[in-house]
PDB file of N, CA and C in Angstrom:
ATOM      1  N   UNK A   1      -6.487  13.120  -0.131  1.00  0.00           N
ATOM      2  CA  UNK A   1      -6.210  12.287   1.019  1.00  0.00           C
ATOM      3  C   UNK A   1      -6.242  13.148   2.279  1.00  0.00           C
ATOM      4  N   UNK A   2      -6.684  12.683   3.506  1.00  0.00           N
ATOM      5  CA  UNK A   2      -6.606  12.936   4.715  1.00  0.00           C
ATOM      6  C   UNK A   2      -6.504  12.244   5.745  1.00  0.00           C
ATOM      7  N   UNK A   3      -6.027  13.066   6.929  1.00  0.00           N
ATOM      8  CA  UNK A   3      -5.617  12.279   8.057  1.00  0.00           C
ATOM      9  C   UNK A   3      -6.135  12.826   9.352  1.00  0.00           C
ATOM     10  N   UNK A   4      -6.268  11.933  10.325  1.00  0.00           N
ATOM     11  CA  UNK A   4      -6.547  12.396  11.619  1.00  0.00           C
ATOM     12  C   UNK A   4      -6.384  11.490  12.865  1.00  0.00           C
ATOM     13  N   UNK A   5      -6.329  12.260  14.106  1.00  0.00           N
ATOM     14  CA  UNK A   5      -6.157  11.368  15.394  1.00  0.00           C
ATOM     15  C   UNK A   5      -7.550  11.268  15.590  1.00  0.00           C
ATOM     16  N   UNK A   6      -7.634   9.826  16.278  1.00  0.00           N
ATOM     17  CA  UNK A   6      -9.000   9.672  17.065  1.00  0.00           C
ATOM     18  C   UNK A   6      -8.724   9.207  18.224  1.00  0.00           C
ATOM     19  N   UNK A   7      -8.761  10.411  19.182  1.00  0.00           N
ATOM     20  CA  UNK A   7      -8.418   9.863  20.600  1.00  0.00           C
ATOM     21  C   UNK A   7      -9.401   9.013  21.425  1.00  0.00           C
ATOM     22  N   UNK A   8     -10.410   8.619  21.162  1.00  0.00           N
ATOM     23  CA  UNK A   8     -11.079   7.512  21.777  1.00  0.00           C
ATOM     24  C   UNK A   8     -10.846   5.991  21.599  1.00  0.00           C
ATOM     25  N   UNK A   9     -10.102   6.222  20.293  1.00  0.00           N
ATOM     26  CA  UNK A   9      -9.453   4.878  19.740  1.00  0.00           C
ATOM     27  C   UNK A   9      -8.178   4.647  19.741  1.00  0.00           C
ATOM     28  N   UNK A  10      -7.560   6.101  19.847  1.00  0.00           N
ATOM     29  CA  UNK A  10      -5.981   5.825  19.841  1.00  0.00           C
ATOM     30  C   UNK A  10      -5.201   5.631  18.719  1.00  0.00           C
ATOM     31  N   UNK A  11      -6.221   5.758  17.553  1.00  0.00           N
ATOM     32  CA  UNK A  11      -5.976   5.499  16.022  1.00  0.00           C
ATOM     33  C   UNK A  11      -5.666   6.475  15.530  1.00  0.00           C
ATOM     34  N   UNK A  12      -4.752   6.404  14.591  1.00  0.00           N
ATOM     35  CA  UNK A  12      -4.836   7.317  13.420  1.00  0.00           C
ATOM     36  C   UNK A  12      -5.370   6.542  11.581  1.00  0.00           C
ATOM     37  N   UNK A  13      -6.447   7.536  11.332  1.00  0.00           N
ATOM     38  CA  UNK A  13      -7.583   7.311  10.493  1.00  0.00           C
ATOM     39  C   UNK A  13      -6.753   7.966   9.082  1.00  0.00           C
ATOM     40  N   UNK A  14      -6.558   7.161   8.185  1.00  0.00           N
ATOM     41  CA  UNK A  14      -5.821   7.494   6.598  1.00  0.00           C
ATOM     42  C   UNK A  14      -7.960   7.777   5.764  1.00  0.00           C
ATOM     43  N   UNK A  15      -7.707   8.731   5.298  1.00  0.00           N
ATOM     44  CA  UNK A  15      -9.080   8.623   4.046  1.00  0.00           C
ATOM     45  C   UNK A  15      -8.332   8.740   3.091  1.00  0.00           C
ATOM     46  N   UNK A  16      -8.508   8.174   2.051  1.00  0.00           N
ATOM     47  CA  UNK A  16      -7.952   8.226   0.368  1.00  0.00           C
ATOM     48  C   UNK A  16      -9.000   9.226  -0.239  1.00  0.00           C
ATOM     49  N   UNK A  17      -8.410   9.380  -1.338  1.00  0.00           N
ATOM     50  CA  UNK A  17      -9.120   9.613  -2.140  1.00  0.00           C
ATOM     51  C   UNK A  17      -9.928   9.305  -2.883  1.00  0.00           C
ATOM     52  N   UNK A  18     -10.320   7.937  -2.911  1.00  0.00           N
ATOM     53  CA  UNK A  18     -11.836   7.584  -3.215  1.00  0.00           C
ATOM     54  C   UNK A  18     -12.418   7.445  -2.433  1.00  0.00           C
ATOM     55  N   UNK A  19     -12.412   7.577  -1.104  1.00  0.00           N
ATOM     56  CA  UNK A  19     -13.131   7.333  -0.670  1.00  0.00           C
ATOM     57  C   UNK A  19     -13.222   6.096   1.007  1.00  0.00           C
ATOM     58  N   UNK A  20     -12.062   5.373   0.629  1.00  0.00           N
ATOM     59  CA  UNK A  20     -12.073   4.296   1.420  1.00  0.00           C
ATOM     60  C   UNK A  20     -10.862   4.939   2.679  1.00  0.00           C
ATOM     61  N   UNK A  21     -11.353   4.273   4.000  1.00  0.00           N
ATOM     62  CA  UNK A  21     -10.196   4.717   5.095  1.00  0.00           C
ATOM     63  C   UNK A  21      -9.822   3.381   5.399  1.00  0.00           C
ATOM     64  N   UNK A  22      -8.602   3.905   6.470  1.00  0.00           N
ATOM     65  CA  UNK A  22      -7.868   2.759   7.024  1.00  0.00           C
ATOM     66  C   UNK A  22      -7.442   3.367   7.870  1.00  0.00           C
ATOM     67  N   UNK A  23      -7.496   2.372   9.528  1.00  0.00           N
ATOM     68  CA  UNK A  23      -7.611   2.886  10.980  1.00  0.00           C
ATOM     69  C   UNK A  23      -6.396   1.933  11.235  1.00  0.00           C
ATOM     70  N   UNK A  24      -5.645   2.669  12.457  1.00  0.00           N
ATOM     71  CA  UNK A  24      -4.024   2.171  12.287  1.00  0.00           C
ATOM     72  C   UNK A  24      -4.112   2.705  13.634  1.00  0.00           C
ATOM     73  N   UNK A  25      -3.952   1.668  14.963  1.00  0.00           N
ATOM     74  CA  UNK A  25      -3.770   1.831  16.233  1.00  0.00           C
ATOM     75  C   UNK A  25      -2.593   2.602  16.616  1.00  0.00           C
ATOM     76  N   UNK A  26      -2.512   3.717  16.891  1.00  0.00           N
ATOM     77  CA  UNK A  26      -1.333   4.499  17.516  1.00  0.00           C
ATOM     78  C   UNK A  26       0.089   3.839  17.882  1.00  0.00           C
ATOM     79  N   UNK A  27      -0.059   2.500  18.543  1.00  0.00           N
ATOM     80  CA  UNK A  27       1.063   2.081  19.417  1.00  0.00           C
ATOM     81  C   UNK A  27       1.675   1.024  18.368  1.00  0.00           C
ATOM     82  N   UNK A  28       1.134   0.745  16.827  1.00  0.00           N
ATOM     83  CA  UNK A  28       1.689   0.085  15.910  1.00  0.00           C
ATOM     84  C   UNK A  28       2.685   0.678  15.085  1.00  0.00           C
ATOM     85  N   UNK A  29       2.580   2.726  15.079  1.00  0.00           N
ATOM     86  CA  UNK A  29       3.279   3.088  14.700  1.00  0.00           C
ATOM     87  C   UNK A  29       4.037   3.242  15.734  1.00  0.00           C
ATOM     88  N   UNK A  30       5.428   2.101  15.157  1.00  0.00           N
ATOM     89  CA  UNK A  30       6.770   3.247  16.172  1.00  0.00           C
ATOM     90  C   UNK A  30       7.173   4.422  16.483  1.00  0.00           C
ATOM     91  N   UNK A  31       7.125   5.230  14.836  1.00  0.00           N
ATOM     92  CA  UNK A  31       7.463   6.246  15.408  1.00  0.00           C
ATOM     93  C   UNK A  31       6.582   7.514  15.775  1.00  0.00           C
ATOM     94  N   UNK A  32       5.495   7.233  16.629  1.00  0.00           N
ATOM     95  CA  UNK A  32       4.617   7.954  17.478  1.00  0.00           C
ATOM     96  C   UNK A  32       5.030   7.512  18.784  1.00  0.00           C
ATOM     97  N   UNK A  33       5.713   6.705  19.287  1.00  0.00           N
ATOM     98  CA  UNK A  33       5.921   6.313  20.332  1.00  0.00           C
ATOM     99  C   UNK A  33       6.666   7.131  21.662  1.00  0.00           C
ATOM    100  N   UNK A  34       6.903   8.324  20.352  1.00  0.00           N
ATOM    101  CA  UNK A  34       8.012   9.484  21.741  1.00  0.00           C
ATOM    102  C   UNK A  34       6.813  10.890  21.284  1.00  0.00           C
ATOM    103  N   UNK A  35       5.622  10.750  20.270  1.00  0.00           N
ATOM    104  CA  UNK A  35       5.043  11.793  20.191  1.00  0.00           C
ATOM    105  C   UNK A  35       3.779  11.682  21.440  1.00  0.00           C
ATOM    106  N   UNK A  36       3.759  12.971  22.106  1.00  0.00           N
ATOM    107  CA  UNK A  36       2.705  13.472  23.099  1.00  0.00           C
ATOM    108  C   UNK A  36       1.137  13.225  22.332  1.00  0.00           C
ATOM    109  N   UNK A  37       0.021  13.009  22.990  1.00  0.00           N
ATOM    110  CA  UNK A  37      -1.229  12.853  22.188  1.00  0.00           C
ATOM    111  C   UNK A  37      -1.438  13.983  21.683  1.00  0.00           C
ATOM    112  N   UNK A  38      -0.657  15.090  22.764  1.00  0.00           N
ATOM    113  CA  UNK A  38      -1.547  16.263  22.073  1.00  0.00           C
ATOM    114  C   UNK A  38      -0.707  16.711  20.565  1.00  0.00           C
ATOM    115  N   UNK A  39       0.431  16.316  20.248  1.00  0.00           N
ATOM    116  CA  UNK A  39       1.023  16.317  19.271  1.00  0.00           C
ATOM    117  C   UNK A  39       0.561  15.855  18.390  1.00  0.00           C
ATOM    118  N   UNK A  40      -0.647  14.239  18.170  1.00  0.00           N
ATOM    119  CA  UNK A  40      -0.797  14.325  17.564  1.00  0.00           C
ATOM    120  C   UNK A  40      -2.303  15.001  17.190  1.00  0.00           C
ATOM    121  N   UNK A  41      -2.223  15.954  17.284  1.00  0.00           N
ATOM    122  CA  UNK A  41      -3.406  16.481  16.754  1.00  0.00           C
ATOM    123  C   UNK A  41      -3.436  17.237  15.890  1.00  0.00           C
ATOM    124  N   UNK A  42      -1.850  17.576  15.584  1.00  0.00           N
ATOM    125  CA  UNK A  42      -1.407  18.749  14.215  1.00  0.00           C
ATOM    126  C   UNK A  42      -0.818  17.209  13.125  1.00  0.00           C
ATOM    127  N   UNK A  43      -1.668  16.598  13.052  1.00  0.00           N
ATOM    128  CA  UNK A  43      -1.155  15.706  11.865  1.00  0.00           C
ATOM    129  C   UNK A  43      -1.535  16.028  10.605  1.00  0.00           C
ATOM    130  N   UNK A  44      -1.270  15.878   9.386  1.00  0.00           N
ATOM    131  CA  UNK A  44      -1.287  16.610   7.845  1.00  0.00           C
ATOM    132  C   UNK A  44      -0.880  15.939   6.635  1.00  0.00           C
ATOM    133  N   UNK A  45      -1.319  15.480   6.107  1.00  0.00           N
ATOM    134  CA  UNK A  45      -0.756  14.981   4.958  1.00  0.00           C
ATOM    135  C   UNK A  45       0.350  15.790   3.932  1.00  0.00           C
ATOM    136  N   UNK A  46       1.359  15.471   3.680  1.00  0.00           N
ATOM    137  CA  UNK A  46       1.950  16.211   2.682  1.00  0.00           C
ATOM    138  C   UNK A  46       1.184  16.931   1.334  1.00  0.00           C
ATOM    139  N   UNK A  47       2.251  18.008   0.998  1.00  0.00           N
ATOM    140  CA  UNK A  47       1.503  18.544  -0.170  1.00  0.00           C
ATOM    141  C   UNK A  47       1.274  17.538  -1.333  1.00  0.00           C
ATOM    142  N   UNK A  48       2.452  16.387  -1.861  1.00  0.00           N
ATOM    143  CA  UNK A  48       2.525  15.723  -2.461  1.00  0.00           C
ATOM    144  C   UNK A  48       1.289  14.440  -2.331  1.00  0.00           C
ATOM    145  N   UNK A  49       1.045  14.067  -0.844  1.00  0.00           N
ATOM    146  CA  UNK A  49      -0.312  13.316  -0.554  1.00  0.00           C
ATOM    147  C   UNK A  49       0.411  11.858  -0.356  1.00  0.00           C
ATOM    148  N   UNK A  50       1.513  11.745  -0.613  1.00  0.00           N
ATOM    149  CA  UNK A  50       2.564  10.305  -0.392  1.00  0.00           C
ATOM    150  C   UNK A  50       2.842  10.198   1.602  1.00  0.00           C
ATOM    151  N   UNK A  51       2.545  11.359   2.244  1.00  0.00           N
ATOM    152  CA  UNK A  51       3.065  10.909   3.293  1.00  0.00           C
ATOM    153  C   UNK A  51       2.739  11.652   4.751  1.00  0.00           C
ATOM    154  N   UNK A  52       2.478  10.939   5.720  1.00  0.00           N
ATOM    155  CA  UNK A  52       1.788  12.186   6.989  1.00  0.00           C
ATOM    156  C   UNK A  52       2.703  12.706   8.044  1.00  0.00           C
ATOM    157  N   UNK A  53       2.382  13.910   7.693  1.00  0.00           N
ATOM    158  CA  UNK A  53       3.526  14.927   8.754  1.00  0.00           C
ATOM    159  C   UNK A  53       2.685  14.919  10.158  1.00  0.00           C
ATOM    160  N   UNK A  54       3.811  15.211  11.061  1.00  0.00           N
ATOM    161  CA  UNK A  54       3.200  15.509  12.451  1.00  0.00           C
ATOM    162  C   UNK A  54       4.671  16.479  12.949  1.00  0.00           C
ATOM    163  N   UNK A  55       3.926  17.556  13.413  1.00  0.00           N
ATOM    164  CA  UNK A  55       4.442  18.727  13.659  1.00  0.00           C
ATOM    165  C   UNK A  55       5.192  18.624  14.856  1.00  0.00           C
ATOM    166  N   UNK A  56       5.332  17.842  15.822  1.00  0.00           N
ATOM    167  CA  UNK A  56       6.002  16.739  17.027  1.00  0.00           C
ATOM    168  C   UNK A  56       7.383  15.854  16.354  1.00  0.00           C
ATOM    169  N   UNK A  57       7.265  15.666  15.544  1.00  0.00           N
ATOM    170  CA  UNK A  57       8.128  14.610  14.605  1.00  0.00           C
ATOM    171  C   UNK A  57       8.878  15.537  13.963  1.00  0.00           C
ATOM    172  N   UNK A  58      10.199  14.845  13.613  1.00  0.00           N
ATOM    173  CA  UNK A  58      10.969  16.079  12.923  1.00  0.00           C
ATOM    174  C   UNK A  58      11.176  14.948  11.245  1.00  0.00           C
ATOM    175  N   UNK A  59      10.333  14.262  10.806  1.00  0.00           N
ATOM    176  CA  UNK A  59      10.024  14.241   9.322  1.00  0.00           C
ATOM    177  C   UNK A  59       9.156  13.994   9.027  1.00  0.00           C
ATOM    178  N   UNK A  60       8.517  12.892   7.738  1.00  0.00           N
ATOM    179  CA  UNK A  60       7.609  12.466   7.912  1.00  0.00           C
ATOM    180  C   UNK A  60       7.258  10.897   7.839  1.00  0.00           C
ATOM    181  N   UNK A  61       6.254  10.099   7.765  1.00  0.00           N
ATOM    182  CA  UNK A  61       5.830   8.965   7.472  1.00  0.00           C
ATOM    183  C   UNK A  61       5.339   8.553   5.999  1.00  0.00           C
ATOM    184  N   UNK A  62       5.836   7.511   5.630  1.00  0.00           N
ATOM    185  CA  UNK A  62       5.114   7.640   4.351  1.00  0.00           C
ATOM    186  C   UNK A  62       3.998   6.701   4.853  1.00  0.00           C
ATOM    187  N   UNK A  63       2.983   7.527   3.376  1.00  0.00           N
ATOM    188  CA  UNK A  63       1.649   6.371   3.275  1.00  0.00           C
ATOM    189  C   UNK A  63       2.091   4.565   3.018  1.00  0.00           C
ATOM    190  N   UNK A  64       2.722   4.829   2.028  1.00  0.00           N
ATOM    191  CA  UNK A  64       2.673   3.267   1.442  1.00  0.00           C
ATOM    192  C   UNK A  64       3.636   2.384   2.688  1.00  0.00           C
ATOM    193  N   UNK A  65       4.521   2.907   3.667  1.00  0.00           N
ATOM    194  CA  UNK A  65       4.375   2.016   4.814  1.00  0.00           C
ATOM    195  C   UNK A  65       3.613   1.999   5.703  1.00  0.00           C
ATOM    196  N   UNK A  66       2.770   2.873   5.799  1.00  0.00           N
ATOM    197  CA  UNK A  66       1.358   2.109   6.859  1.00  0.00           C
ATOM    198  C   UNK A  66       1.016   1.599   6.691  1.00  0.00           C
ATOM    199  N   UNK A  67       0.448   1.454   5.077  1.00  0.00           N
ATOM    200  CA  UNK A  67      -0.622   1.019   4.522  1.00  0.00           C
ATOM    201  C   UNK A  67       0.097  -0.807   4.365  1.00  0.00           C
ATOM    202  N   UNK A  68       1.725  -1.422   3.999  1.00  0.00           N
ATOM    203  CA  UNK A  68       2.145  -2.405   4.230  1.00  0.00           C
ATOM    204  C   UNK A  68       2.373  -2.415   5.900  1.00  0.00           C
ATOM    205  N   UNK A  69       2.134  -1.804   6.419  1.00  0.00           N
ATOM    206  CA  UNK A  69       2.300  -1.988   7.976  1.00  0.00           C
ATOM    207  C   UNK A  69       0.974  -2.857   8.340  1.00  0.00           C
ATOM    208  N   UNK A  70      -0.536  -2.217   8.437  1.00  0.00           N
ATOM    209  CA  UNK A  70      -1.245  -2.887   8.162  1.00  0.00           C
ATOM    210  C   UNK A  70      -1.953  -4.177   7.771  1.00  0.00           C
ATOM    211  N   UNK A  71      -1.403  -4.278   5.957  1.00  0.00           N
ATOM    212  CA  UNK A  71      -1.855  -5.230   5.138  1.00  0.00           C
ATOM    213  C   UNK A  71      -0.711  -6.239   5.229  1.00  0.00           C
ATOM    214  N   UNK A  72       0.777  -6.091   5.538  1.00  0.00           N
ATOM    215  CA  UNK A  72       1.725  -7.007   5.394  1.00  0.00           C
ATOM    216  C   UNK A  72       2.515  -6.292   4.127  1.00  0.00           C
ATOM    217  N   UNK A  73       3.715  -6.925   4.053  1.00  0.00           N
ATOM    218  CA  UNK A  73       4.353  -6.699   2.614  1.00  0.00           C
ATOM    219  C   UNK A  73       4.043  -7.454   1.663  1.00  0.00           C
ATOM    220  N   UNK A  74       3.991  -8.653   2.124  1.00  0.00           N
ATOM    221  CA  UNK A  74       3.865  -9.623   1.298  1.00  0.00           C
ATOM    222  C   UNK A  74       2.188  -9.787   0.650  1.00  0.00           C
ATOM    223  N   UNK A  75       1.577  -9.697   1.408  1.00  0.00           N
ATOM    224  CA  UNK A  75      -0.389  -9.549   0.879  1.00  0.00           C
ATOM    225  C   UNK A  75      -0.211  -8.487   0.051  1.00  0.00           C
ATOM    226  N   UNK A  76       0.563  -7.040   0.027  1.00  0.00           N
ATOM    227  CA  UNK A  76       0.738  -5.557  -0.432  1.00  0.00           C
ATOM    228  C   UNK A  76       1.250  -6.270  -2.113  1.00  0.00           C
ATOM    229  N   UNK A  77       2.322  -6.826  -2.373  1.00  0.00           N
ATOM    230  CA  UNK A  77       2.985  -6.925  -3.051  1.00  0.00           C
ATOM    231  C   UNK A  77       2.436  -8.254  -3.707  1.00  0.00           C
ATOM    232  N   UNK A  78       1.952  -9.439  -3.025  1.00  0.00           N
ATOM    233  CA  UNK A  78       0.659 -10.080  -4.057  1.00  0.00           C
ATOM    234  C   UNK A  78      -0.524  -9.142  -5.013  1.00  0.00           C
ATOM    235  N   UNK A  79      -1.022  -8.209  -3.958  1.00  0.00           N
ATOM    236  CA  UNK A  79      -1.834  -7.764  -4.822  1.00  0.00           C
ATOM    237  C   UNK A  79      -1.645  -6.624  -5.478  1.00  0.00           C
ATOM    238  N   UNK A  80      -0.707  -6.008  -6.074  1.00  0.00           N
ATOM    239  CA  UNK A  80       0.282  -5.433  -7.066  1.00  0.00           C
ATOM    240  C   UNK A  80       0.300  -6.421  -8.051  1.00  0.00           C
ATOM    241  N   UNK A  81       0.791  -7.229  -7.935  1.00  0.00           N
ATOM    242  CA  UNK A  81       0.931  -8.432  -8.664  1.00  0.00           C
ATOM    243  C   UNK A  81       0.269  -8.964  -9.197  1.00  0.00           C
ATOM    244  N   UNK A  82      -1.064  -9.039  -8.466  1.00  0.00           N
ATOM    245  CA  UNK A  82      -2.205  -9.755  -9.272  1.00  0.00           C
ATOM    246  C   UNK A  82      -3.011  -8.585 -10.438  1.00  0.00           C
ATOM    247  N   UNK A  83      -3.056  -7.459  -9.881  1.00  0.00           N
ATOM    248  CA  UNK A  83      -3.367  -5.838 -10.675  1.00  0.00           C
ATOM    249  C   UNK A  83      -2.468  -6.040 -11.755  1.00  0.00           C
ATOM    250  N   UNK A  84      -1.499  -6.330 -11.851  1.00  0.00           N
ATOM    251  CA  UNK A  84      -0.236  -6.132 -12.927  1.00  0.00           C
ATOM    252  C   UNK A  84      -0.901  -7.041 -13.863  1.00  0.00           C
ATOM    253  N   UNK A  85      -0.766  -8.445 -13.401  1.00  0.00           N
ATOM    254  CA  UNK A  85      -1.203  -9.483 -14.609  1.00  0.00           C
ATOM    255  C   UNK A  85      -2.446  -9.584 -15.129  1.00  0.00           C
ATOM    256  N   UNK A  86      -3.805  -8.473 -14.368  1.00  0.00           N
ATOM    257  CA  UNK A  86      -4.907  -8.936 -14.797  1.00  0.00           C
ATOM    258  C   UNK A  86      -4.543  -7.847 -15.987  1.00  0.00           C
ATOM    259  N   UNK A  87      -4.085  -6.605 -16.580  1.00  0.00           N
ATOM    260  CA  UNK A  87      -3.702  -5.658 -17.548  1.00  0.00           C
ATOM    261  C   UNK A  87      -3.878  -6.137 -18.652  1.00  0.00           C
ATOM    262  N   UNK A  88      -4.752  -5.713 -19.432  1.00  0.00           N
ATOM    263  CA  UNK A  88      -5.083  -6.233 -20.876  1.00  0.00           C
ATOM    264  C   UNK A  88      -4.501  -5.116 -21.976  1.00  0.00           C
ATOM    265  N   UNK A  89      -3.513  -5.431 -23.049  1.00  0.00           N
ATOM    266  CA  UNK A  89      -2.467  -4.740 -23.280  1.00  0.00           C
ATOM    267  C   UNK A  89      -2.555  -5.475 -24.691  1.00  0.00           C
ATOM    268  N   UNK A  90      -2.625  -4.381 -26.174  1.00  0.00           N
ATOM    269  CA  UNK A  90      -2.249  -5.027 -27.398  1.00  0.00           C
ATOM    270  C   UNK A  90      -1.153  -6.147 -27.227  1.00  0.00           C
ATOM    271  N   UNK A  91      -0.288  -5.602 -26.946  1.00  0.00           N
ATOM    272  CA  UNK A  91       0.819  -6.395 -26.808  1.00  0.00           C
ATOM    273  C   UNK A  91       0.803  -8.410 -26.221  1.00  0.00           C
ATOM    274  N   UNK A  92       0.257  -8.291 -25.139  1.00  0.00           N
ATOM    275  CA  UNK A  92      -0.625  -9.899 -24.189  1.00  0.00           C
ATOM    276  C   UNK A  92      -1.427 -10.219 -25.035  1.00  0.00           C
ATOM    277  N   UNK A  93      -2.367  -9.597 -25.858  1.00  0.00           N
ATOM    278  CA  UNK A  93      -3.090 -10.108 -26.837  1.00  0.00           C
ATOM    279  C   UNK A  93      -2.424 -10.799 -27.948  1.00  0.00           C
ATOM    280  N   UNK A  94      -1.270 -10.001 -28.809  1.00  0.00           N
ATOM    281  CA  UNK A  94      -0.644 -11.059 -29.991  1.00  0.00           C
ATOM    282  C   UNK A  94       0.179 -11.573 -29.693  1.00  0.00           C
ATOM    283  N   UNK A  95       0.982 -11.997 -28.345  1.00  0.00           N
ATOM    284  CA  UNK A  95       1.610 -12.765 -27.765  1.00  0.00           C
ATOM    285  C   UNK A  95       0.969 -14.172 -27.786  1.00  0.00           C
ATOM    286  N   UNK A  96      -0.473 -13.855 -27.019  1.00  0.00           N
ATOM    287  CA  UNK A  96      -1.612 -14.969 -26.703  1.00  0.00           C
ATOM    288  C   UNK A  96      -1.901 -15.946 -28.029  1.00  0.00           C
ATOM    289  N   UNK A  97      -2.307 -14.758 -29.284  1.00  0.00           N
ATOM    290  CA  UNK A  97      -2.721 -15.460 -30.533  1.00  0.00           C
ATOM    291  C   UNK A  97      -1.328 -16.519 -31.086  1.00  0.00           C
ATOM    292  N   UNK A  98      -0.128 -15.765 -30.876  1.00  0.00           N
ATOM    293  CA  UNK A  98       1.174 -16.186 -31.704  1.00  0.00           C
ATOM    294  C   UNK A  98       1.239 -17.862 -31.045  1.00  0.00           C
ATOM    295  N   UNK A  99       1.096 -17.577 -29.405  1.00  0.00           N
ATOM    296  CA  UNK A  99       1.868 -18.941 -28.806  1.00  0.00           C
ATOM    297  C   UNK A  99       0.446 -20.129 -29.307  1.00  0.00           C
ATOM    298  N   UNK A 100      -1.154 -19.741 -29.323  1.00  0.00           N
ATOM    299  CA  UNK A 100      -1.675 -20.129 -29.766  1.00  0.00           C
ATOM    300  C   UNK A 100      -1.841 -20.989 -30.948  1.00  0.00           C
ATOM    301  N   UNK A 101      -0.954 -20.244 -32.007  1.00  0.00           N
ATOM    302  CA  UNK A 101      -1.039 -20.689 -33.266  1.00  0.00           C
ATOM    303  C   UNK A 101       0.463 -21.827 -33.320  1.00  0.00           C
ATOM    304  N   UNK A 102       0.945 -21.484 -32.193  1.00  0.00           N
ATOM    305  CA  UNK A 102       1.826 -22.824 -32.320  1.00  0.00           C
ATOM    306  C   UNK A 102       1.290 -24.227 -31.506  1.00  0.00           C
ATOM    307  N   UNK A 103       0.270 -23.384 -30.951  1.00  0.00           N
ATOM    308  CA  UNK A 103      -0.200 -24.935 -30.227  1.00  0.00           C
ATOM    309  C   UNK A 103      -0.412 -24.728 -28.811  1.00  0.00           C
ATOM    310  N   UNK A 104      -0.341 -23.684 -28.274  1.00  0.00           N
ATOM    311  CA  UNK A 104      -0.270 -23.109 -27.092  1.00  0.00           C
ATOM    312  C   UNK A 104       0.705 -23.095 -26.568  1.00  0.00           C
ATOM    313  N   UNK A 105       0.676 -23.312 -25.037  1.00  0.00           N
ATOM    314  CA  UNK A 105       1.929 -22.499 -23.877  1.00  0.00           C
ATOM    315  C   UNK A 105       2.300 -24.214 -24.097  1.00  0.00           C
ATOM    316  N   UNK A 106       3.849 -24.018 -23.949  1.00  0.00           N
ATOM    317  CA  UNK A 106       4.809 -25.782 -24.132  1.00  0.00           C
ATOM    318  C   UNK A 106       4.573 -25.948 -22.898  1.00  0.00           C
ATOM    319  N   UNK A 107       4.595 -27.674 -22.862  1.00  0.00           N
ATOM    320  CA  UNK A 107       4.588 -28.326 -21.469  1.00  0.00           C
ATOM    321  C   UNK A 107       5.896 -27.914 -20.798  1.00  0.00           C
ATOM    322  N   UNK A 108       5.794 -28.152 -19.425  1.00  0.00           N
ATOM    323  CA  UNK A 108       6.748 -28.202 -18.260  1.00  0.00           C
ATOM    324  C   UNK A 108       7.702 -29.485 -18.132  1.00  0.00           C
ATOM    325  N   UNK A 109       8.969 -29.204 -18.881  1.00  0.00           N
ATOM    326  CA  UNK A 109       9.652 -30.767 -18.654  1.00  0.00           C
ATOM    327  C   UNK A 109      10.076 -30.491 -17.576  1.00  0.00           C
ATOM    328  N   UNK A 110      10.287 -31.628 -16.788  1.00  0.00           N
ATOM    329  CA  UNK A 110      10.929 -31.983 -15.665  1.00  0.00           C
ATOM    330  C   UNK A 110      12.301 -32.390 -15.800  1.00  0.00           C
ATOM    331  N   UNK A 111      13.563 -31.414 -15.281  1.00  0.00           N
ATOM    332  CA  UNK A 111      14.736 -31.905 -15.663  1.00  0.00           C
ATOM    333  C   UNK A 111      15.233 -33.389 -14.672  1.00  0.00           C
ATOM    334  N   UNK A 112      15.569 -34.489 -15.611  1.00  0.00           N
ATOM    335  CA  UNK A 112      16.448 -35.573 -14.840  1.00  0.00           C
ATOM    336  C   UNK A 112      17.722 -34.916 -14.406  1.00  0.00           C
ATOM    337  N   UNK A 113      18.069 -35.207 -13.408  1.00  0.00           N
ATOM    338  CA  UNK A 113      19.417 -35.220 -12.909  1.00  0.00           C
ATOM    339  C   UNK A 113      20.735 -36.639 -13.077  1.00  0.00           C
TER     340      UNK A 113
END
């Protein structure tokens, strides 16, 4: 992973590691808001790769809130969600056959009150 300022845009540019980036307008992160431009120009990803230091800042940022800063929490955490359930797993398989062999998934009663 890497990081950088682009002062013509005012962005700061995330690259992953496969390959794909994501451009994140300066003034969306709050806390750049007391850092100098020229500060950010010593920006760095941690050794760990979870989070971007800036040498102006006295900690750091993590990735996975830009990246829901960005996308939303809620779009972030749908598609977690949808990754989770597409998982094809011995286990989902003789679950599938068992409820099958009873007849499939039971209907939805509707409770009377």
């Amino acid at each position: 992973m890497a990081v950088r300022y682009l002062p013509r845009r005012d962005s700061i540019e995330l690259v992953f590691a496969s390959g794909g980036t994501m451009t994140i307008l300066r003034r969306t992160i709050r806390e750049f808001d007391t850092v100098p431009l020229d500060g950010l120009k010593g920006l760095a990803v941690s050794p760990t790769g979870d989070a971007v230091r800036c040498r102006s800042l006295d900690g750091e940022i993590a990735v996975s809130g830009l990246v829901a800063l960005v996308l939303g929490s809620r779009r972030l955490s749908a598609a977690f969600a949808r990754r989770g359930g597409q998982r094809k797993s011995k286990a989902k398989a003789a679950a599938a056959r068992a409820n099958g062999a009873k007849g499939g998934r039971p209907r939805n009663r509707s409770r009377q009150v």
